[in-house]
N, C-alpha and C. Protein backbone atom coordinates (compact mmCIF):
# COMPACT_ATOMS: atom_id res chain seq x y z
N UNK A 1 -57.74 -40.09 -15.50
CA UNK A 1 -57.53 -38.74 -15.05
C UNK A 1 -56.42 -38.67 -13.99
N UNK A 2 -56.37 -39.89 -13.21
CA UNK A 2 -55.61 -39.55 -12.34
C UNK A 2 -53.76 -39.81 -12.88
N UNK A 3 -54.19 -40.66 -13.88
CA UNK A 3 -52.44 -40.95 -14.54
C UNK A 3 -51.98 -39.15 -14.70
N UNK A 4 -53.02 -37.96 -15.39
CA UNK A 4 -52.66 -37.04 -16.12
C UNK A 4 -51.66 -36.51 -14.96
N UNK A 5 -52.80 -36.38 -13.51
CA UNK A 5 -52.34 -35.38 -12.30
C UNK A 5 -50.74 -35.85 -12.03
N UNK A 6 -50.63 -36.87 -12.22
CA UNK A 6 -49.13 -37.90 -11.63
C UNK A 6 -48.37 -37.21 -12.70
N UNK A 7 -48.26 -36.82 -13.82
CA UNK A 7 -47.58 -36.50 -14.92
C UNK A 7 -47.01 -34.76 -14.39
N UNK A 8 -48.26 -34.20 -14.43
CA UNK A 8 -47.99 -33.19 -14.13
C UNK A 8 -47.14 -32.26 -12.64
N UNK A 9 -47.43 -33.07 -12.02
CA UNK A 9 -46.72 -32.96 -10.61
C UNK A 9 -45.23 -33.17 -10.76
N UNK A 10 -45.31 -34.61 -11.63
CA UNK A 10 -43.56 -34.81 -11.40
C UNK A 10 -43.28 -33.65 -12.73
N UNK A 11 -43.86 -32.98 -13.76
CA UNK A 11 -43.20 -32.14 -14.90
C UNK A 11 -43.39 -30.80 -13.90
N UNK A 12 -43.62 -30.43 -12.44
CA UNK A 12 -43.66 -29.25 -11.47
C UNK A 12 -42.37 -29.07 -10.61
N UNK A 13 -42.35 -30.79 -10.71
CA UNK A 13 -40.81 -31.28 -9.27
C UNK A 13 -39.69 -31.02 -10.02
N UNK A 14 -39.30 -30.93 -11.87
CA UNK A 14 -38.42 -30.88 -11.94
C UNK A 14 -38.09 -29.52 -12.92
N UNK A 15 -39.66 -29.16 -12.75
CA UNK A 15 -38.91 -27.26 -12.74
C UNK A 15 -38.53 -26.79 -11.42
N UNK A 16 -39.21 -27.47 -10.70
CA UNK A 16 -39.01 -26.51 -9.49
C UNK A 16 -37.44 -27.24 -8.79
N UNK A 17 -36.69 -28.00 -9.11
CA UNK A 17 -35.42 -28.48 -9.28
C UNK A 17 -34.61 -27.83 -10.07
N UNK A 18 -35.24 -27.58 -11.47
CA UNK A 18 -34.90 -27.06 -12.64
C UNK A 18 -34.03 -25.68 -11.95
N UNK A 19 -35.14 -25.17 -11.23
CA UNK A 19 -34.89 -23.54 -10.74
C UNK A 19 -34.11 -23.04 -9.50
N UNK A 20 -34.34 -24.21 -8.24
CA UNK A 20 -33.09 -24.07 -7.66
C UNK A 20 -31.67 -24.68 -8.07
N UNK A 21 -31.58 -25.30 -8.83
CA UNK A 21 -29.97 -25.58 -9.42
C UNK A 21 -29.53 -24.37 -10.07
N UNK A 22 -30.57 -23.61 -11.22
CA UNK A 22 -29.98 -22.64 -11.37
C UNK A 22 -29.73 -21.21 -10.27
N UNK A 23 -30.42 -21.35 -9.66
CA UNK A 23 -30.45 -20.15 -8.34
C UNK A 23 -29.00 -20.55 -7.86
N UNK A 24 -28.49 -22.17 -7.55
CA UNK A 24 -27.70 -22.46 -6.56
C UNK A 24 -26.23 -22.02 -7.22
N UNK A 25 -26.20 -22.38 -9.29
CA UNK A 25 -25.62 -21.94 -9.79
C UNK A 25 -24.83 -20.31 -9.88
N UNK A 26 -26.17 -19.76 -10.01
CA UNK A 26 -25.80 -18.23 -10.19
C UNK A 26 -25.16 -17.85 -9.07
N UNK A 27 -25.70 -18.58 -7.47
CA UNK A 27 -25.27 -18.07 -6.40
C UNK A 27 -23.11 -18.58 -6.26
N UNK A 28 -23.08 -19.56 -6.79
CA UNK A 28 -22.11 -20.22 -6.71
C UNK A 28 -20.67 -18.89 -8.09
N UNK A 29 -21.50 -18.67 -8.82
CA UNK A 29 -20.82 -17.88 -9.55
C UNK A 29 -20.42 -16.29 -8.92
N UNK A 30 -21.43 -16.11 -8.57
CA UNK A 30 -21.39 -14.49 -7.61
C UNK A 30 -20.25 -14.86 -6.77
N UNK A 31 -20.27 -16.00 -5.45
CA UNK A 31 -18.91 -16.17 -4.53
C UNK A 31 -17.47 -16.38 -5.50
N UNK A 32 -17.58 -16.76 -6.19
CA UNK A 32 -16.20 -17.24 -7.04
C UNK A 32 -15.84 -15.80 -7.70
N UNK A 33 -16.39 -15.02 -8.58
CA UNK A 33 -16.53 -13.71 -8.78
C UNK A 33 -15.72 -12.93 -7.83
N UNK A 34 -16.61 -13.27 -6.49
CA UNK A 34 -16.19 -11.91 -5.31
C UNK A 34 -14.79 -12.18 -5.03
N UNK A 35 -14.87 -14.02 -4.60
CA UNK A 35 -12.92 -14.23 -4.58
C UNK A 35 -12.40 -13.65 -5.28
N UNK A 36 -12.24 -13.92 -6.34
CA UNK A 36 -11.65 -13.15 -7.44
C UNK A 36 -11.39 -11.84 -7.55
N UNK A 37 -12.58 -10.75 -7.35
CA UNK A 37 -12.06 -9.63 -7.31
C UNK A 37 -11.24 -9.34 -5.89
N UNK A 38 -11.06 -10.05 -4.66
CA UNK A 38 -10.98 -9.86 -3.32
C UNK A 38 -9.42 -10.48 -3.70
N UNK A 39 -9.01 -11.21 -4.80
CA UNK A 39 -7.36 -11.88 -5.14
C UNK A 39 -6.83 -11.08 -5.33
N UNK A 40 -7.46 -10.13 -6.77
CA UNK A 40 -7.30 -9.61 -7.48
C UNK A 40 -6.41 -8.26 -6.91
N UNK A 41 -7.60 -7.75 -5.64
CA UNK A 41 -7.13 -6.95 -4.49
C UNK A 41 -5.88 -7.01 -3.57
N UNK A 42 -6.04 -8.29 -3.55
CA UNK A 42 -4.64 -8.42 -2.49
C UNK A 42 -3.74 -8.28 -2.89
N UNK A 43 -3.47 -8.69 -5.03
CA UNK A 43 -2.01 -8.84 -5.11
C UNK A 43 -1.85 -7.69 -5.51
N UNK A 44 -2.41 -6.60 -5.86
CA UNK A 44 -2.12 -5.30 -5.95
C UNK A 44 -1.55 -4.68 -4.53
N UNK A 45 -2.47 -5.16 -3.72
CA UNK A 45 -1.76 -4.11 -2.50
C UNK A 45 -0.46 -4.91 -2.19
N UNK A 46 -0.03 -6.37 -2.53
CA UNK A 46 1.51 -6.70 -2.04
C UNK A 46 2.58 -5.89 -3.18
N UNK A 47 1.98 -6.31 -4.61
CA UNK A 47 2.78 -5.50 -5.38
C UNK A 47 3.10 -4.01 -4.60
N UNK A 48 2.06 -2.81 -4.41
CA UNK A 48 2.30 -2.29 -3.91
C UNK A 48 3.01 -1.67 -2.81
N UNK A 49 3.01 -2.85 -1.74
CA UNK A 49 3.64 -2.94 -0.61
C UNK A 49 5.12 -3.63 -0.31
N UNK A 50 5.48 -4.17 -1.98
CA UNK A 50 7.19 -4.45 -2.21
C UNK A 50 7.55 -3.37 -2.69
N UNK A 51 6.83 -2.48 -3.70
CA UNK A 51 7.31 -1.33 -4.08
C UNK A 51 7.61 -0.39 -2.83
N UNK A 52 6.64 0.06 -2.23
CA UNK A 52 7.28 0.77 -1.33
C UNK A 52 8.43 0.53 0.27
N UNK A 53 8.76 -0.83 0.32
CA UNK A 53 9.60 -1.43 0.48
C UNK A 53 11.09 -1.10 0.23
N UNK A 54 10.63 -1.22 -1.24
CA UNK A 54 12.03 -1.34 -2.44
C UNK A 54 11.91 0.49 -2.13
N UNK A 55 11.39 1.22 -2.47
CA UNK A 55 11.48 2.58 -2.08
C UNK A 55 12.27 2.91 -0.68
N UNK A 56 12.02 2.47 0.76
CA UNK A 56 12.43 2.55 2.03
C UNK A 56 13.75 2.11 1.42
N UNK A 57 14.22 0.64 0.97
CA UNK A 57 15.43 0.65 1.47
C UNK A 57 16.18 1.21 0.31
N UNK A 58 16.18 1.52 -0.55
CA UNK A 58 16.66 2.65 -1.62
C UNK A 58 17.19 3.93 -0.94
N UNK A 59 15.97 4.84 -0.28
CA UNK A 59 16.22 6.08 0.57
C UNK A 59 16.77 5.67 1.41
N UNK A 60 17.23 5.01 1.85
CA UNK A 60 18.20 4.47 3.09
C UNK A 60 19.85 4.91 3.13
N UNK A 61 19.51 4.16 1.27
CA UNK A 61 21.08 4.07 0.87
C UNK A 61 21.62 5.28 0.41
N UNK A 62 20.37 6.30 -0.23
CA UNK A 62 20.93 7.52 -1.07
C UNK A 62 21.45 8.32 0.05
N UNK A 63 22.52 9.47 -0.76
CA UNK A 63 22.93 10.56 -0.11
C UNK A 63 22.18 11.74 -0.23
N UNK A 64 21.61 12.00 1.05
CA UNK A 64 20.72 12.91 1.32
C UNK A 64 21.81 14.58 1.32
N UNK A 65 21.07 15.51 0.51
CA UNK A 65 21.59 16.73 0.89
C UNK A 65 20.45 17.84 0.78
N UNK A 66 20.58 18.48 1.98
CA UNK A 66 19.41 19.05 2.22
C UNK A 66 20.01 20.31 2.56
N UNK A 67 19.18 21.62 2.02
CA UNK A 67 19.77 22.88 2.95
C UNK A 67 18.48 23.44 4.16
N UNK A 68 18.98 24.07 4.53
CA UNK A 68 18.07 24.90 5.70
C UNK A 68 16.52 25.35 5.50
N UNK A 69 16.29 25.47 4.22
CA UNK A 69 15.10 25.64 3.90
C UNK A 69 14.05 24.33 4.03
N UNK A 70 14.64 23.16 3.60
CA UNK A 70 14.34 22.01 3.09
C UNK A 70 13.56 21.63 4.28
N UNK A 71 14.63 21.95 5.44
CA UNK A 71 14.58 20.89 6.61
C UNK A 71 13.30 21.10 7.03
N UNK A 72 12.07 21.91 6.78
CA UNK A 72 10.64 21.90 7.24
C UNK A 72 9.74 21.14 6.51
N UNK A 73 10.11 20.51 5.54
CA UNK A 73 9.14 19.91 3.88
C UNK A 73 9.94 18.77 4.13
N UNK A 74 9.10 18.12 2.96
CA UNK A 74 10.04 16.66 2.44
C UNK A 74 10.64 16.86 1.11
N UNK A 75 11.96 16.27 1.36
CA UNK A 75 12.98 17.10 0.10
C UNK A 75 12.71 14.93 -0.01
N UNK A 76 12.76 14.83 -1.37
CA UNK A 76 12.25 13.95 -2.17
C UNK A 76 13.22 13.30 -3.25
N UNK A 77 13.59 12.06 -3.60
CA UNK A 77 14.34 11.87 -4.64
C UNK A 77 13.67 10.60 -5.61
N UNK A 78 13.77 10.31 -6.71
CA UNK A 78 13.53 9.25 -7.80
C UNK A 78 13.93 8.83 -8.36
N UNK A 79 13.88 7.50 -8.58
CA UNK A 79 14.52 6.66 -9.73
C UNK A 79 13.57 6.21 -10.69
N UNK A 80 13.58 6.84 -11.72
CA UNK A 80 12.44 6.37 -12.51
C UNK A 80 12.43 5.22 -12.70
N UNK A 81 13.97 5.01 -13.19
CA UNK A 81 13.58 3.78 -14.04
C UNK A 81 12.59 2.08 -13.20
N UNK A 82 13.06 1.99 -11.93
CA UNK A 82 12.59 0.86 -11.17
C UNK A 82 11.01 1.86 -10.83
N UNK A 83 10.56 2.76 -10.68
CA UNK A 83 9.50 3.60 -10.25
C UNK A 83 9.86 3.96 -8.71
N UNK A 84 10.88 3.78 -8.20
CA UNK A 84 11.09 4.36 -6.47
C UNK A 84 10.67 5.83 -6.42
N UNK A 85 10.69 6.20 -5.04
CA UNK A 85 10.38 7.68 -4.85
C UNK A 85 10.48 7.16 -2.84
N UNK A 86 11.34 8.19 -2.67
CA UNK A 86 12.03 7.98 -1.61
C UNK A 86 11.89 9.73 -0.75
N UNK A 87 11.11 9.75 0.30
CA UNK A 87 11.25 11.31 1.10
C UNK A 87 11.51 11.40 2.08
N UNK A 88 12.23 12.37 2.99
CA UNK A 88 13.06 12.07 4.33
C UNK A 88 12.75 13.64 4.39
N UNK A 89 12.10 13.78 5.50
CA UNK A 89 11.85 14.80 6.52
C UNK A 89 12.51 14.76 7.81
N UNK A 90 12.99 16.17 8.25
CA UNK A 90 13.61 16.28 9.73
C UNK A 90 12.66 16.37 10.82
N UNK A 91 12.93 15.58 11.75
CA UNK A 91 11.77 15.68 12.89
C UNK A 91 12.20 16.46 13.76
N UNK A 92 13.11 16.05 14.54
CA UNK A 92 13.82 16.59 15.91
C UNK A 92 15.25 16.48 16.02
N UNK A 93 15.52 17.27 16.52
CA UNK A 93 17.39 17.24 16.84
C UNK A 93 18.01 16.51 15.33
N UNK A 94 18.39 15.12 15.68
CA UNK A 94 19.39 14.57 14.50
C UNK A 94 18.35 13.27 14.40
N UNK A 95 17.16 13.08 14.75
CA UNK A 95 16.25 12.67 14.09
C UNK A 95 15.26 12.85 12.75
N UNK A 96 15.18 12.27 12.11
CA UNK A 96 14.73 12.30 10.55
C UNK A 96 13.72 11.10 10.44
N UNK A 97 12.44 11.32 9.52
CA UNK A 97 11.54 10.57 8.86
C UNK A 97 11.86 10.26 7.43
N UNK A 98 12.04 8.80 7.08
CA UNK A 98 12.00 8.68 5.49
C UNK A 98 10.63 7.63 5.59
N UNK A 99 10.36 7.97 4.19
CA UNK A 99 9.11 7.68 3.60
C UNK A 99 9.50 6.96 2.29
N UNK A 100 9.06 5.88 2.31
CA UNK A 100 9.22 4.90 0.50
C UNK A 100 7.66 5.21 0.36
N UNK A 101 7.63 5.48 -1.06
CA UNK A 101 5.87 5.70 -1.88
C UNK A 101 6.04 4.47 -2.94
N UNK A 102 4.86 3.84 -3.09
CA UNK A 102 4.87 3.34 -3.91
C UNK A 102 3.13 3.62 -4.32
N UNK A 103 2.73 3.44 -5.72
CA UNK A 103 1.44 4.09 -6.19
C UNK A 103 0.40 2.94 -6.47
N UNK A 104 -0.90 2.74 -6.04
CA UNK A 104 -1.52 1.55 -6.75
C UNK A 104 -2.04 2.00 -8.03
N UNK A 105 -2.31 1.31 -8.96
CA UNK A 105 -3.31 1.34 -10.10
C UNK A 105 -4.30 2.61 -10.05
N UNK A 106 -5.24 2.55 -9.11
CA UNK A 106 -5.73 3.35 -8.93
C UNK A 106 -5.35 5.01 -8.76
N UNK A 107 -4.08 5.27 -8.72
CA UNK A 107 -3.20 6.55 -8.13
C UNK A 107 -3.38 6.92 -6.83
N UNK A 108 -4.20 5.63 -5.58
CA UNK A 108 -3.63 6.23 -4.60
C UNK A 108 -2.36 5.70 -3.82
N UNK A 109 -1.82 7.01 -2.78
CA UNK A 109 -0.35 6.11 -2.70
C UNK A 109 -0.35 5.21 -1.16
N UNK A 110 0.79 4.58 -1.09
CA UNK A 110 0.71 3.16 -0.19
C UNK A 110 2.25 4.12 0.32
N UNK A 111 2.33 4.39 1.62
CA UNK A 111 3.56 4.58 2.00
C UNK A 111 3.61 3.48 3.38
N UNK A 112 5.53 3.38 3.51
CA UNK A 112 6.03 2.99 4.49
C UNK A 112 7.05 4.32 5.36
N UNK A 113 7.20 3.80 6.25
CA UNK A 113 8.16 4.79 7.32
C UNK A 113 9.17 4.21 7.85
N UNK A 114 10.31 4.92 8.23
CA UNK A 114 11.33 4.37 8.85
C UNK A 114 11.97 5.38 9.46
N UNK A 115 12.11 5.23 11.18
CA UNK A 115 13.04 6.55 11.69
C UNK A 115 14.52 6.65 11.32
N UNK A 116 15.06 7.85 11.23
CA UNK A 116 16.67 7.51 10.77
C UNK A 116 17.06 8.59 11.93
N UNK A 117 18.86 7.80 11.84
CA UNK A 117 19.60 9.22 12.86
C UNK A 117 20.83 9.92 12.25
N UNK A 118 20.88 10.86 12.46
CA UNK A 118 21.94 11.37 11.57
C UNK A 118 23.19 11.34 12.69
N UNK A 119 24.38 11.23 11.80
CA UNK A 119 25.49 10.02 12.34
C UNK A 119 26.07 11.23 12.86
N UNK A 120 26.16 12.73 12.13
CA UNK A 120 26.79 13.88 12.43
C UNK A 120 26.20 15.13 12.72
N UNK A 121 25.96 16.12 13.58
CA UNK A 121 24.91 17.48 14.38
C UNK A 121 25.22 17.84 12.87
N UNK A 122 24.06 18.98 12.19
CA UNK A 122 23.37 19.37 11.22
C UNK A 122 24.79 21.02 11.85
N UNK A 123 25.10 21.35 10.93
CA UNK A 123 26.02 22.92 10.64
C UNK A 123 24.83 23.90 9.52
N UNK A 124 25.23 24.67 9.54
CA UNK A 124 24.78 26.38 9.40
C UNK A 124 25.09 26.24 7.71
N UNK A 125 25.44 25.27 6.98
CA UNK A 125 26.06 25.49 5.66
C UNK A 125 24.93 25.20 4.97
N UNK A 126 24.49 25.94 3.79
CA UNK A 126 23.67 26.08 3.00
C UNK A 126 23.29 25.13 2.73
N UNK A 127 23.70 23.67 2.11
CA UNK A 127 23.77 22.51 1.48
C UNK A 127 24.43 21.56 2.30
N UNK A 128 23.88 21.05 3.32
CA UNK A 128 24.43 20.29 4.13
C UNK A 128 24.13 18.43 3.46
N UNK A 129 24.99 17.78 3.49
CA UNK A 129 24.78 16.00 3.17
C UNK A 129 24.56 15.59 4.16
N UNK A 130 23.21 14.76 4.55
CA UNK A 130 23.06 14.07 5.80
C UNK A 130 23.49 12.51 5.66
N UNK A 131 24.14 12.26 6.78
CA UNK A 131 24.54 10.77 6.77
C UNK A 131 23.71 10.09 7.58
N UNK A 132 22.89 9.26 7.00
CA UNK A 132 21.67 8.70 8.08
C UNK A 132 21.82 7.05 8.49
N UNK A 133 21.68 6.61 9.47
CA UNK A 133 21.80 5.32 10.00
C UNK A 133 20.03 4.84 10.31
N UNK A 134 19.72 3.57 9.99
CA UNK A 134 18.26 3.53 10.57
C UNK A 134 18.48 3.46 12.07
N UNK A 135 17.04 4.03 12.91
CA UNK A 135 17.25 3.43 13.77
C UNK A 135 16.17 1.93 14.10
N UNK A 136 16.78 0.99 14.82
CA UNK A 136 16.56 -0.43 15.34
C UNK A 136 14.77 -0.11 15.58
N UNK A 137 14.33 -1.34 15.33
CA UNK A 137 12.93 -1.42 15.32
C UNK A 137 12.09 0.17 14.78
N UNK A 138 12.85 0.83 14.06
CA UNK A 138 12.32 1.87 13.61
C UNK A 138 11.16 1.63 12.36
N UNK A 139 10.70 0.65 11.88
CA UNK A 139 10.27 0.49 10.36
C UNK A 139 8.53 0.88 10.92
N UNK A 140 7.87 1.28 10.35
CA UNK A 140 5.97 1.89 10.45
C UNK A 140 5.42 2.02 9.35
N UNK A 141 3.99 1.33 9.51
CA UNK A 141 3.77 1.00 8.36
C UNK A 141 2.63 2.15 8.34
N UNK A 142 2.60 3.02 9.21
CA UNK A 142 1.57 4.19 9.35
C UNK A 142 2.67 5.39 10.00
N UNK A 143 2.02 6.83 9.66
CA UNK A 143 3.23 7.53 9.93
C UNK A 143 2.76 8.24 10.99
N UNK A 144 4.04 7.87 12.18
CA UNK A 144 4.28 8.12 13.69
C UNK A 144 4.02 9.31 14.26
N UNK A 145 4.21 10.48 13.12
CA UNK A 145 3.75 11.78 14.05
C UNK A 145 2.05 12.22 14.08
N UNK A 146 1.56 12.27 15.41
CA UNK A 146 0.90 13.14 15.82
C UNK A 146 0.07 14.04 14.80
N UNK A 147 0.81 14.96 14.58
CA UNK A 147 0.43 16.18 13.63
C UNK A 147 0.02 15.90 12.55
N UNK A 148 -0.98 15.64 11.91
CA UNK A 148 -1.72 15.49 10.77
C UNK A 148 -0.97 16.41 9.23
N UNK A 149 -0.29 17.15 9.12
CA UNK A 149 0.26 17.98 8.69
C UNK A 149 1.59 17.05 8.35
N UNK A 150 2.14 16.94 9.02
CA UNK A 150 3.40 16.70 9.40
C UNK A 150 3.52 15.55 8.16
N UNK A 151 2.85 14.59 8.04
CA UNK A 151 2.96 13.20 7.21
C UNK A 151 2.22 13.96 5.49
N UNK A 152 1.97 14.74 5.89
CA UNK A 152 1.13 15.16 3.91
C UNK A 152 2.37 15.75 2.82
């Protein structure tokens, strides 16, 4: 009788082995999983965050022409083909906000900022071309004004 009990104990030790390997398993699959979706995450938001990059220094280069109406909104330009989208709002005096968008997967958007100065005082003419210079340590990766309004 007592050989049976010895049998049975060790056929208990190696379910109950049996069952934390698989527990330790499943647990081991869940962390590798989460990396994964947490990779998965990051390289979207860099993709994202070269796109709107590549957007900033695009609007940098274009020739902005804006008339009098404009100068309260963001007057906006695109290049489809690379996907850029480039917007430059007037802040103050011959200060200006541009904005690079770039879009994640999801459709929400990832913007950058950059202050600019305009090289020449703004005239009374309907359709004025702004010539914009960045200014130095101007680049934000969140947008600088205050006014909640102001950045939508």
């Amino acid at each position: 009788m007592a050989d049976k009990q010895q049998g049975n104990v060790l056929l208990v030790s190696i379910m109950m082995l049996l069952a934390l390997s698989l527990m330790m398993l499943k647990s081991l699959h869940y962390q590798q999983e989460s990396a994964m979706r947490m990779m998965i995450d990051e390289q979207h938001y860099l993709q994202a965050f070269g796109q709107a990059e590549s957007s900033l220094a695009w609007g940098k280069v274009q020739s902005w022409s804006l008339n009098q109406q404009e100068m309260g909104s963001w007057s906006c330009l695109q290049q489809t083909e690379f996907h850029l989208k480039s917007c430059l709002r007037h802040y103050l005096d011959n200060i200006f906000l541009l904005k690079g968008i770039a879009q994640f997967t999801s459709g929400e958007k990832f913007e950058l900022y950059q202050w600019m100065k305009q090289m020449k005082p703004l005239n009374q003419d309907t359709l004025m071309p702004v010539e914009l210079i960045p200014i130095e340590s101007g680049w934000l990766d969140f947008c600088p004004v205050d006014q909640e309004e102001f950045c939508l």
